[in-house]
N, C-alpha and C. Protein backbone atom coordinates (compact mmCIF):
# COMPACT_ATOMS: atom_id res chain seq x y z
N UNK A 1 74.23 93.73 70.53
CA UNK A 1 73.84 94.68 71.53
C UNK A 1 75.05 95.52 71.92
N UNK A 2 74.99 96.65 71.76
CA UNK A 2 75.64 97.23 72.00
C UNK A 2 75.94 98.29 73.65
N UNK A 3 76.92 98.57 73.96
CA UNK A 3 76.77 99.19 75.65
C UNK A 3 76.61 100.75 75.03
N UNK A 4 75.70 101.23 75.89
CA UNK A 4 75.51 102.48 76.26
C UNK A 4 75.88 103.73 76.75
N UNK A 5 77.26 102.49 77.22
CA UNK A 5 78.00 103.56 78.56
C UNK A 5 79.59 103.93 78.18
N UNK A 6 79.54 105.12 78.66
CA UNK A 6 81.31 105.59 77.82
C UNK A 6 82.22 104.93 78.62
N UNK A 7 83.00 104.89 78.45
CA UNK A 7 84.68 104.10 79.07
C UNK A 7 84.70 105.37 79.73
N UNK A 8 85.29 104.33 81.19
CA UNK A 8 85.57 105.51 82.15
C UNK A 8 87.20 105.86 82.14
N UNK A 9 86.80 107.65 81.94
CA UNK A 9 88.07 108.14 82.13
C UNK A 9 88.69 108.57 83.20
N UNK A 10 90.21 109.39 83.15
CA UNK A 10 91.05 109.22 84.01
C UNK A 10 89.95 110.25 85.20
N UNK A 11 89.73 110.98 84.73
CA UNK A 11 88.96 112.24 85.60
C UNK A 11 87.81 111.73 86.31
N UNK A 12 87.24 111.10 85.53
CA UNK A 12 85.85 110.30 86.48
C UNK A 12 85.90 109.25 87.26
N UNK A 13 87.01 108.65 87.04
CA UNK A 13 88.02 107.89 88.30
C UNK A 13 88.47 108.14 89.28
N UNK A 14 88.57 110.03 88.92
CA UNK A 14 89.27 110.54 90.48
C UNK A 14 90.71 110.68 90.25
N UNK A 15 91.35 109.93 89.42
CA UNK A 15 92.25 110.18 89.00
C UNK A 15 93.15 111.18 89.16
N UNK A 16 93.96 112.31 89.61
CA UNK A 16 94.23 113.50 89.46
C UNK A 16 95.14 113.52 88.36
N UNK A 17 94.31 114.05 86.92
CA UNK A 17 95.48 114.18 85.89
C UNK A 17 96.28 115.62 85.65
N UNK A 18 97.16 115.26 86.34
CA UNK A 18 98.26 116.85 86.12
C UNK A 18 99.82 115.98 85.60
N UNK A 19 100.27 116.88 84.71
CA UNK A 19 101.88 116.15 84.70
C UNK A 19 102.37 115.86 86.03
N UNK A 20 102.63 116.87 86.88
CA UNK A 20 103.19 116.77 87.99
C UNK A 20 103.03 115.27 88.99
N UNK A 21 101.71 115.46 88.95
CA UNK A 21 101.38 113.75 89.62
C UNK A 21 101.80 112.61 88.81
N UNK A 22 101.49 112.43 87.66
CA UNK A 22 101.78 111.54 86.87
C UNK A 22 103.18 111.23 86.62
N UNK A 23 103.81 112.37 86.93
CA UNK A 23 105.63 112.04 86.69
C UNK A 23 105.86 111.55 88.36
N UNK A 24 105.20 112.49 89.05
CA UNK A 24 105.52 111.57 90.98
C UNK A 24 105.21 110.07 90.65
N UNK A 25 104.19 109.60 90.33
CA UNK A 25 103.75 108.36 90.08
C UNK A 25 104.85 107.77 89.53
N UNK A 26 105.10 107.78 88.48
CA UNK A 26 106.15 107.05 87.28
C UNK A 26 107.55 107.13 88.18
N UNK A 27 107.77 108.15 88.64
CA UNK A 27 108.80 108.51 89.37
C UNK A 27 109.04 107.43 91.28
N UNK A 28 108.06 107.60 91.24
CA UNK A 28 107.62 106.72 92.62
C UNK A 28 108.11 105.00 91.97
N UNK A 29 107.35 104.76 91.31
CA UNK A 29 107.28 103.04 90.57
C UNK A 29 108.46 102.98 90.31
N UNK A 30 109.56 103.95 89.77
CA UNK A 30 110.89 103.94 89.18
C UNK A 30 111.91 103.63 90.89
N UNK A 31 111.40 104.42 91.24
CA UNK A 31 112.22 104.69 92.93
C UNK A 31 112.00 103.30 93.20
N UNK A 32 111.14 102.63 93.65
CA UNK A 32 110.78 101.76 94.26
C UNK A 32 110.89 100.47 94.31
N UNK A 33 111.45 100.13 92.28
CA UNK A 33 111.67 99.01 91.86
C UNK A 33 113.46 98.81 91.94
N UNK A 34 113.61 100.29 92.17
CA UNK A 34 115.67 100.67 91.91
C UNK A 34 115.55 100.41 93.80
N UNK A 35 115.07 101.02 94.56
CA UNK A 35 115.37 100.73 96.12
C UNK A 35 115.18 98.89 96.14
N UNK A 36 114.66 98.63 95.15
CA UNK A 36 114.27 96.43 95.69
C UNK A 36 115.59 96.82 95.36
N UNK A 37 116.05 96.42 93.72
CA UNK A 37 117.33 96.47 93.43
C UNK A 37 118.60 96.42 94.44
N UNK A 38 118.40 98.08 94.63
CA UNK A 38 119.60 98.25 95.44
C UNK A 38 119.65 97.52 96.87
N UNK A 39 118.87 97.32 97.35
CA UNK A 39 118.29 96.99 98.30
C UNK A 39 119.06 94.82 98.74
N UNK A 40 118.95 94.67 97.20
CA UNK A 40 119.47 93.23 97.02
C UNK A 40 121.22 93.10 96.97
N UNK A 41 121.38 94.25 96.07
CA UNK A 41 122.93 94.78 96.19
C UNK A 41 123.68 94.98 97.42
N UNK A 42 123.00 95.74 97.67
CA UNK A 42 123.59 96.07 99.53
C UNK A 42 123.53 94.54 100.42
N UNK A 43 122.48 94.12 100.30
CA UNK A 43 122.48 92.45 101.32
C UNK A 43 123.31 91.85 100.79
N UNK A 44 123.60 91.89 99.08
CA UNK A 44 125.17 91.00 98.92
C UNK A 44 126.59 91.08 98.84
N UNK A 45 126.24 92.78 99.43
CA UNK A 45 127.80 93.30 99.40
C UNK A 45 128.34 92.83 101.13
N UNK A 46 127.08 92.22 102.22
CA UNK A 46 127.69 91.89 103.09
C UNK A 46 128.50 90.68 103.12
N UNK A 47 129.14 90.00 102.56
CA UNK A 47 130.04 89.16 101.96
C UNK A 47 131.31 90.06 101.28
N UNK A 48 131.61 90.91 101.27
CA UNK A 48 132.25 91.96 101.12
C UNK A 48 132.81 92.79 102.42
N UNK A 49 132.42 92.62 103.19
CA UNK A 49 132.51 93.35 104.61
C UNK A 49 133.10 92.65 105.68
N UNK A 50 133.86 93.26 106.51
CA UNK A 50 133.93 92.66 108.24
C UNK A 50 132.77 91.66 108.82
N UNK A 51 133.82 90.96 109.90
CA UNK A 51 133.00 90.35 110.31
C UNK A 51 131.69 90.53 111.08
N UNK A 52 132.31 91.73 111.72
CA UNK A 52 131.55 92.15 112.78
C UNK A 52 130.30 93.16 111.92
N UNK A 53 130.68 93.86 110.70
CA UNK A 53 129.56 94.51 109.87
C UNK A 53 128.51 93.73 109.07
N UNK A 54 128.13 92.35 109.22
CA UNK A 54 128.20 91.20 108.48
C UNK A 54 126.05 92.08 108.94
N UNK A 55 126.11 92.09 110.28
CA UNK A 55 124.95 92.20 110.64
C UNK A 55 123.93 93.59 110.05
N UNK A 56 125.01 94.58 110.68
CA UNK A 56 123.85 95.98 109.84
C UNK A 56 123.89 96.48 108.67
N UNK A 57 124.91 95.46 107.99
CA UNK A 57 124.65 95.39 106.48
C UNK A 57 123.49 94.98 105.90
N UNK A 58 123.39 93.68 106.51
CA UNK A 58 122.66 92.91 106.15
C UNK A 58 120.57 93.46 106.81
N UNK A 59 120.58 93.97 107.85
CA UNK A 59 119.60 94.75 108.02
C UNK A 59 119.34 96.07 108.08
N UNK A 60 120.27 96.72 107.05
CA UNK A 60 120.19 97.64 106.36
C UNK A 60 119.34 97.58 104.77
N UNK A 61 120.01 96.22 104.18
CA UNK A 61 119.54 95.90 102.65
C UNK A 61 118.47 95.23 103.10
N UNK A 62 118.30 94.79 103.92
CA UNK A 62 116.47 94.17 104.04
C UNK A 62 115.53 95.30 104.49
N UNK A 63 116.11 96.27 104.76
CA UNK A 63 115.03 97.64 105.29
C UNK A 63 115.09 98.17 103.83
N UNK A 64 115.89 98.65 102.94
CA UNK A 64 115.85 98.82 102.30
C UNK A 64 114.81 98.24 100.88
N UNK A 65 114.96 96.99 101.19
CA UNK A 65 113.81 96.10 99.90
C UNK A 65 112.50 96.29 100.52
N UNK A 66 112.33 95.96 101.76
CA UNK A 66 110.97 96.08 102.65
C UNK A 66 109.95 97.68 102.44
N UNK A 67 110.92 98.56 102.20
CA UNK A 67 110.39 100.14 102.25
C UNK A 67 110.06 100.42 100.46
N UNK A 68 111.04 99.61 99.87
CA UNK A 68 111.03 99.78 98.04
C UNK A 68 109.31 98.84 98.17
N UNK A 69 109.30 97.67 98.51
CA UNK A 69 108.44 97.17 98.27
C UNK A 69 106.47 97.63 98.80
N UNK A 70 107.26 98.34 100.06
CA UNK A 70 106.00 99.08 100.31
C UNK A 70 105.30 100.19 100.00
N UNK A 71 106.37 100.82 99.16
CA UNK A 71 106.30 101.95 98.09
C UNK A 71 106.06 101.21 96.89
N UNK A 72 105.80 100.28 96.66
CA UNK A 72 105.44 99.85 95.17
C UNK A 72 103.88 99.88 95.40
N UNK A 73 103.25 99.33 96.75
CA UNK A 73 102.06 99.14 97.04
C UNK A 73 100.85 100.07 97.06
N UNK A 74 102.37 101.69 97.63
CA UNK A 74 101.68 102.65 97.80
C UNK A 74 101.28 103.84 96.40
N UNK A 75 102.25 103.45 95.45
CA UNK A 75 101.88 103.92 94.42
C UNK A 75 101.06 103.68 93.30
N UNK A 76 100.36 102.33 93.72
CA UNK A 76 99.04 102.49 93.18
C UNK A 76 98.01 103.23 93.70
N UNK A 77 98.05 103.61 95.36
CA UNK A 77 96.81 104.93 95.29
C UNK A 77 97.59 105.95 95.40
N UNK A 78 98.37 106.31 94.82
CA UNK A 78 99.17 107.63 93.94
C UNK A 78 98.43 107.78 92.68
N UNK A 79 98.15 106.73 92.19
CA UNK A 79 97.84 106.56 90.72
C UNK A 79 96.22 107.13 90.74
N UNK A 80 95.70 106.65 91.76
CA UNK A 80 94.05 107.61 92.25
C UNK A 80 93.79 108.25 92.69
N UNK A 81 95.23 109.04 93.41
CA UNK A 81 95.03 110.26 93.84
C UNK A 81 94.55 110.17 95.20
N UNK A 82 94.75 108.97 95.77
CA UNK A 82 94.96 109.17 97.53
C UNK A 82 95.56 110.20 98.15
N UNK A 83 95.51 110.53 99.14
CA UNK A 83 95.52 111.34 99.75
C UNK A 83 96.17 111.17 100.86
N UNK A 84 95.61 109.93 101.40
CA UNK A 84 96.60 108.96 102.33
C UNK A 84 97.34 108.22 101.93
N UNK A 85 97.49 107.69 100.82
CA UNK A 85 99.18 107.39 100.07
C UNK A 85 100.06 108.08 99.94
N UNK A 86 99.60 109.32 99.75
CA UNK A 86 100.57 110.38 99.24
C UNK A 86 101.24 110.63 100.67
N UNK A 87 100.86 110.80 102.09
CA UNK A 87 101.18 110.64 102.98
C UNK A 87 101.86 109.30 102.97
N UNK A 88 101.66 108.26 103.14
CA UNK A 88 102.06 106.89 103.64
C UNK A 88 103.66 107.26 102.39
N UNK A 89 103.78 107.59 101.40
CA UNK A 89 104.14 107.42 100.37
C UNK A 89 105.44 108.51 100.77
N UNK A 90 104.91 109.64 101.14
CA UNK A 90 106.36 110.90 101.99
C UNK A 90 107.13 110.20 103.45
N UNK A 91 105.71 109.27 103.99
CA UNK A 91 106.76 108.37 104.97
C UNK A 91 107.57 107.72 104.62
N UNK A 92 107.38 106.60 103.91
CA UNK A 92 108.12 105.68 103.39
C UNK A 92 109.29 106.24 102.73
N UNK A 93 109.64 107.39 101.87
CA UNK A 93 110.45 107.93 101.10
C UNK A 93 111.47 108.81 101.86
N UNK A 94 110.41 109.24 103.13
CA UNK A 94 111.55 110.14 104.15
C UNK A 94 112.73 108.67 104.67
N UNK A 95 111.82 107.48 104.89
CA UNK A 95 112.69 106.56 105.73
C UNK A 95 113.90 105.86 104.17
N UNK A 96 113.48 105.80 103.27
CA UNK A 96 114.66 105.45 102.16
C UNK A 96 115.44 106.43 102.29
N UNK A 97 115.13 107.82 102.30
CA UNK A 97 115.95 108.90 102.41
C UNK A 97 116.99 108.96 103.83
N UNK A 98 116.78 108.59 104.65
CA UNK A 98 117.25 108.28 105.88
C UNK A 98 118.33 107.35 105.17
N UNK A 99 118.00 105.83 104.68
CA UNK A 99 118.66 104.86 104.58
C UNK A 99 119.47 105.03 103.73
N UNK A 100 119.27 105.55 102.74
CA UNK A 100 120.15 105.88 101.40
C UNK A 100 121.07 106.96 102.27
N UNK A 101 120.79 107.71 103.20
CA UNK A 101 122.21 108.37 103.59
C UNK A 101 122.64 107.71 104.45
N UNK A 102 122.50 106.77 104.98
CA UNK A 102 122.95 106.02 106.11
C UNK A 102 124.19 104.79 105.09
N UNK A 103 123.60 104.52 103.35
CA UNK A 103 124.42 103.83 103.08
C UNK A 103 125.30 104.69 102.36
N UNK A 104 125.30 105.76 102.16
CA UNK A 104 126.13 106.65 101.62
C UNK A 104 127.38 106.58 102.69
N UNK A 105 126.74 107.65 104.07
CA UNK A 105 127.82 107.77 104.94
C UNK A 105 128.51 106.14 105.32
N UNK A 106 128.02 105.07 105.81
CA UNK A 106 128.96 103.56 106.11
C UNK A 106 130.03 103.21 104.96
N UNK A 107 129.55 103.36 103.85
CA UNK A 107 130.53 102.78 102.69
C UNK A 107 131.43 103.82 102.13
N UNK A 108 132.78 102.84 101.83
CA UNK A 108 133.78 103.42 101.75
C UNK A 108 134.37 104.10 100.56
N UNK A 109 133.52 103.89 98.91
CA UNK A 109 133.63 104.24 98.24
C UNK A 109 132.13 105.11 98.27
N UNK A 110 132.77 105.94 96.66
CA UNK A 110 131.34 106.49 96.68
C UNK A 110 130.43 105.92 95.96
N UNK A 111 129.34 105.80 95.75
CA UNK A 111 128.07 104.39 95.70
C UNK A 111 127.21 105.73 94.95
N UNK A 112 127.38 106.05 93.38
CA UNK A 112 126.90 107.00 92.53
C UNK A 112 125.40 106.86 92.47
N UNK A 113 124.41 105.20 92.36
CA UNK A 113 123.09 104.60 92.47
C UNK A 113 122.59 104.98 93.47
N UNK A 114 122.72 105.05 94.83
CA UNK A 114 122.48 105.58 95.85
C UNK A 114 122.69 107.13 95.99
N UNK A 115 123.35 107.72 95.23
CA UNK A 115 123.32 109.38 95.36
C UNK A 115 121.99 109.65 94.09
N UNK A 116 122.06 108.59 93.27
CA UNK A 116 120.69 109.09 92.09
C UNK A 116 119.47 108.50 92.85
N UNK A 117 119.36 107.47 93.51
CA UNK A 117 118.08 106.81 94.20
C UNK A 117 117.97 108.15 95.33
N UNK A 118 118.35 108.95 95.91
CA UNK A 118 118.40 109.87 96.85
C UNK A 118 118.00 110.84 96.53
N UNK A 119 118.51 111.65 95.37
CA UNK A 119 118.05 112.60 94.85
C UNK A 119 116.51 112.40 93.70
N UNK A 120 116.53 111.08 93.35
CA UNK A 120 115.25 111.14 92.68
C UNK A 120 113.92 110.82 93.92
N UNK A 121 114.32 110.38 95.07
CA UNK A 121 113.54 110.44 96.34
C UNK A 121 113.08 111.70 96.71
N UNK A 122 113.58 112.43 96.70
CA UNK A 122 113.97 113.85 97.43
C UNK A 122 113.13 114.45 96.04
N UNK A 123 112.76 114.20 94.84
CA UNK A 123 111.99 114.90 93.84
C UNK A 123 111.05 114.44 93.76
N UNK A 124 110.87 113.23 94.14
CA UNK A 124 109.15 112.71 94.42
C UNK A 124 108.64 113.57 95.29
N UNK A 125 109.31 113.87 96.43
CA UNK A 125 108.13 113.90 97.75
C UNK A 125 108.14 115.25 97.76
N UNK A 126 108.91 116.20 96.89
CA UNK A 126 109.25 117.77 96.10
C UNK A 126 107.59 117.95 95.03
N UNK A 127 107.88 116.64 94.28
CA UNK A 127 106.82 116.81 93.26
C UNK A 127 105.25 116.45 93.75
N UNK A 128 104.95 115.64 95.24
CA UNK A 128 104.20 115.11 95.86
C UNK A 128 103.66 116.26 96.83
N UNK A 129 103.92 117.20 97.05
CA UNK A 129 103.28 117.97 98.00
C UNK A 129 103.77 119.40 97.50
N UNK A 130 104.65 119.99 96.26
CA UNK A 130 104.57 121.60 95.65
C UNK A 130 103.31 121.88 94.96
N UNK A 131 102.96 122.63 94.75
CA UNK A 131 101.01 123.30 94.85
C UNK A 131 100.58 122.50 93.33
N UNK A 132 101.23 122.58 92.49
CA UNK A 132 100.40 121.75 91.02
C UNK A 132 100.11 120.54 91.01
N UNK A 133 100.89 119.53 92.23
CA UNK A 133 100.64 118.26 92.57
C UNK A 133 99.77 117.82 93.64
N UNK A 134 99.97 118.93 94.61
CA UNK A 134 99.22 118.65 95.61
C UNK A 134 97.38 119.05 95.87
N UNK A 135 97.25 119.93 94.40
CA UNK A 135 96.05 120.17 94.53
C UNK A 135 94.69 119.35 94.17
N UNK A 136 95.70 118.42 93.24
CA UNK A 136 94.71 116.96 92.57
C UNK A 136 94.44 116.04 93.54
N UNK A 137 95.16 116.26 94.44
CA UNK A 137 94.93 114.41 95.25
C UNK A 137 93.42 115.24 96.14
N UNK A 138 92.59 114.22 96.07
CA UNK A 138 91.08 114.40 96.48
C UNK A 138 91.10 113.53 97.99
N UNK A 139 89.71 114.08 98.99
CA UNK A 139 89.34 113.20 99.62
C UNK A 139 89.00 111.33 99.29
N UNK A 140 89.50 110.59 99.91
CA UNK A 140 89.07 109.42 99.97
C UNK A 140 87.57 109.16 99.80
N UNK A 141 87.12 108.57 98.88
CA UNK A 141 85.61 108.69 98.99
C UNK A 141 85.10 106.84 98.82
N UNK A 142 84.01 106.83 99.31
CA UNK A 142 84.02 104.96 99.40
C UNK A 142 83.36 104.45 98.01
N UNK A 143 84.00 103.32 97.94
CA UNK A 143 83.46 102.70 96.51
C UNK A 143 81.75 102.62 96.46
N UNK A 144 81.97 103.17 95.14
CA UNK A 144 80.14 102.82 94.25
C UNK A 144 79.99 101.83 93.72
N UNK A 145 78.81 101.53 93.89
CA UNK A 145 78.36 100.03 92.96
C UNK A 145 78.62 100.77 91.66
């Protein structure tokens, strides 16, 4: 017996297939897994530090993994073209963007991973809301049987 029914594609999913989204996406998952990363780096460079810096080091690199990790969550409805991810998704990226200059300006060398995690931040949320990306993401609509 054979099925009747075509494999559902990216478009009838809702999907928004444009390069532009699809590189935010890839680009997002890339950001997000390098902010855990860095994120682990920074909490063990406080062993590296003053005594007294021991603390907003250390809850600096846990804001840091916490925001990577909630951007991992949010770029699966990137991947469907949420609408409210893509929002939740410019929050979260404005606040790495915050943090990534916050660990730029504290540290005493220059920290080259954090100037590329910054600037590839700053091209997501560029590529997430300029008109070829932003025109795919659709209303939220509720699941069909």
């Amino acid at each position: 017996m054979t099925d009747d029914i075509p494999p559902r594609t990216a478009s009838a999913a809702g999907r928004p297939v444009t390069i532009a989204v699809t590189i935010a996406v890839v680009a997002v998952y890339v950001s997000a897994f390098a902010n855990v990363l860095l994120g682990i780096l920074i909490l063990l460079s406080r062993y590296q530090v003053a005594r007294a810096d021991v603390l907003p080091v250390s809850l600096l690199g846990a804001a840091v993994i916490l925001f990577g990790l909630l951007l991992v969550a949010v770029a699966s409805g990137l991947s469907r073209g949420s609408r409210l991810s893509r929002v939740l998704a410019t929050v979260y990226l404005s606040i790495l963007i915050a943090l990534n200059a916050a660990t730029i300006a504290t540290t005493d060398g220059w920290d080259w991973s954090t100037a590329v995690q910054l600037a590839v931040e700053v091209i997501v949320v560029v590529l997430l809301w300029a008109p070829p990306g932003s025109r795919r993401f659709t209303r939220d609509r509720p699941a069909t049987a």
